[in-house]
Protein backbone atom coordinates (compact mmCIF):
# COMPACT_ATOMS: atom_id res chain seq x y z
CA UNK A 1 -7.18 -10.11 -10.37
CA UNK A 2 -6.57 -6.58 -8.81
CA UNK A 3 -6.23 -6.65 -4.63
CA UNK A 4 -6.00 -3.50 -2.82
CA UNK A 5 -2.64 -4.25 -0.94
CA UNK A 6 -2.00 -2.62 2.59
CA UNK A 7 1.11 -0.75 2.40
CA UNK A 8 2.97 1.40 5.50
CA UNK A 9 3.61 4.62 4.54
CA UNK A 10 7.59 4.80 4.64
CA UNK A 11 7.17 9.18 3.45
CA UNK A 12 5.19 12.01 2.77
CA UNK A 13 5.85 13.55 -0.56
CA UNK A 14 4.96 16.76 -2.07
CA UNK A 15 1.31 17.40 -2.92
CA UNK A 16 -1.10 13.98 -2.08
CA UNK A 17 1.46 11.89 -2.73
CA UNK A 18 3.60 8.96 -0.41
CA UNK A 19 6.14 6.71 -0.30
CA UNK A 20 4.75 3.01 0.69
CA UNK A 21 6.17 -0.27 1.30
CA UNK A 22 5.30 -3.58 1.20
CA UNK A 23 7.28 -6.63 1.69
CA UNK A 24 9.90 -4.54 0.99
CA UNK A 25 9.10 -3.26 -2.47
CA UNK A 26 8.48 1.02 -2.19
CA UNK A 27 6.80 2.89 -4.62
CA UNK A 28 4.81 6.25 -4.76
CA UNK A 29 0.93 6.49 -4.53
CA UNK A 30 -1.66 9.42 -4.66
CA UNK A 31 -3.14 9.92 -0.53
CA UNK A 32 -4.90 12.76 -2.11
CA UNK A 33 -8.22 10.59 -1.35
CA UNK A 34 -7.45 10.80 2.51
CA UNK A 35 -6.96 14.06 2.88
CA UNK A 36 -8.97 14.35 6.07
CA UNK A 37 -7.47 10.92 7.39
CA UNK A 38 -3.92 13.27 8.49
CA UNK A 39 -1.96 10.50 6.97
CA UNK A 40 1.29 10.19 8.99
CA UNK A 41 4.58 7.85 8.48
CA UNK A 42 3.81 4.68 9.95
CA UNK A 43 0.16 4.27 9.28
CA UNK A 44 -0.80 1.69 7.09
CA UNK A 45 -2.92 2.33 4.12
CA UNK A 46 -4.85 0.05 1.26
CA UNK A 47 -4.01 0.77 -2.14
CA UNK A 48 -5.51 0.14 -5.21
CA UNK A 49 -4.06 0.82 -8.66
CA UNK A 50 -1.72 3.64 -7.11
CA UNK A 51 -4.67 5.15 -4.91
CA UNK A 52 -4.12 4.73 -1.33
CA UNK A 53 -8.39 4.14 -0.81
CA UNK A 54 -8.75 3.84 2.58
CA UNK A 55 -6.50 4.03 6.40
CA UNK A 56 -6.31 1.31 8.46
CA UNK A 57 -4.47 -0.34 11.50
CA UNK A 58 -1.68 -2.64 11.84
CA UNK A 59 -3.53 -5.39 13.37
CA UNK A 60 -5.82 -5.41 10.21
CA UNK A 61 -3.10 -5.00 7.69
CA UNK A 62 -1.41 -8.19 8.78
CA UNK A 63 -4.74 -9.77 8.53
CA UNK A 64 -5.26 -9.03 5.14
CA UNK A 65 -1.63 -9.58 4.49
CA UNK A 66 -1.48 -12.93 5.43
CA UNK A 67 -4.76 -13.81 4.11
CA UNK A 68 -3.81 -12.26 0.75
CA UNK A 69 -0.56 -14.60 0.67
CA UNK A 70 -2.46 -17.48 1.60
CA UNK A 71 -3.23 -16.95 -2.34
CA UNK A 72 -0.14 -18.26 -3.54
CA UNK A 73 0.22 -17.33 -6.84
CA UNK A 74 -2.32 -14.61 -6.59
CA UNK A 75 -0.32 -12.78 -4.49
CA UNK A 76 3.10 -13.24 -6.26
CA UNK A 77 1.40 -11.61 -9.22
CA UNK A 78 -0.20 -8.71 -7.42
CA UNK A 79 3.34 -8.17 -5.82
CA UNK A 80 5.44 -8.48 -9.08
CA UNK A 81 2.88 -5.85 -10.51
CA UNK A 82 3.63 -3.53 -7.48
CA UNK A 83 7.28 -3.55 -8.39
CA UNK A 84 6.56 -2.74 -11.95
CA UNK A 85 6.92 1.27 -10.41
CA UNK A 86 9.05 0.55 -7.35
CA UNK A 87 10.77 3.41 -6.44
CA UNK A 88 15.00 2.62 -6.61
């Protein structure tokens, strides 16, 4: 199963791309799909096999965050597959 995971963006990188984190695993993903969003550090994004798809707020991002660990096992594998391209 493949969850779009929201992620606060931690840096803005060269061309469309950012630095996100989530429970404390970083890695790079493309913004380049919300380029008229003005992504800034500190907004929280959801991303999607290294797409950030679409901005949203803090409030919702913990929503979906602890809904999405409420999964158990689901959500251990959709994290260990995030830190398959953490950034060290």
């Amino acid at each position: 199963m493949c969850l779009g995971i929201p992620c606060e963006v931690v840096a803005l990188l060269e061309g469309d791309l950012a630095t996100v984190s989530v429970s404390g695993v970083e890695r790079e993903v493309s913004i380049g799909l919300l380029v008229d969003e003005g992504i800034k550090v500190g907004d929280w994004v959801l991303v999607h096999v290294g797409f950030a798809l679409s901005k949203i707020d803090a409030e919702e991002a913990d929503q979906t965050l602890d809904q999405i660990k409420k999964l158990g096992q689901v959500w251990d594998d959709e994290l260990d597959a995030f830190k398959q391209t953490e950034i060290r």
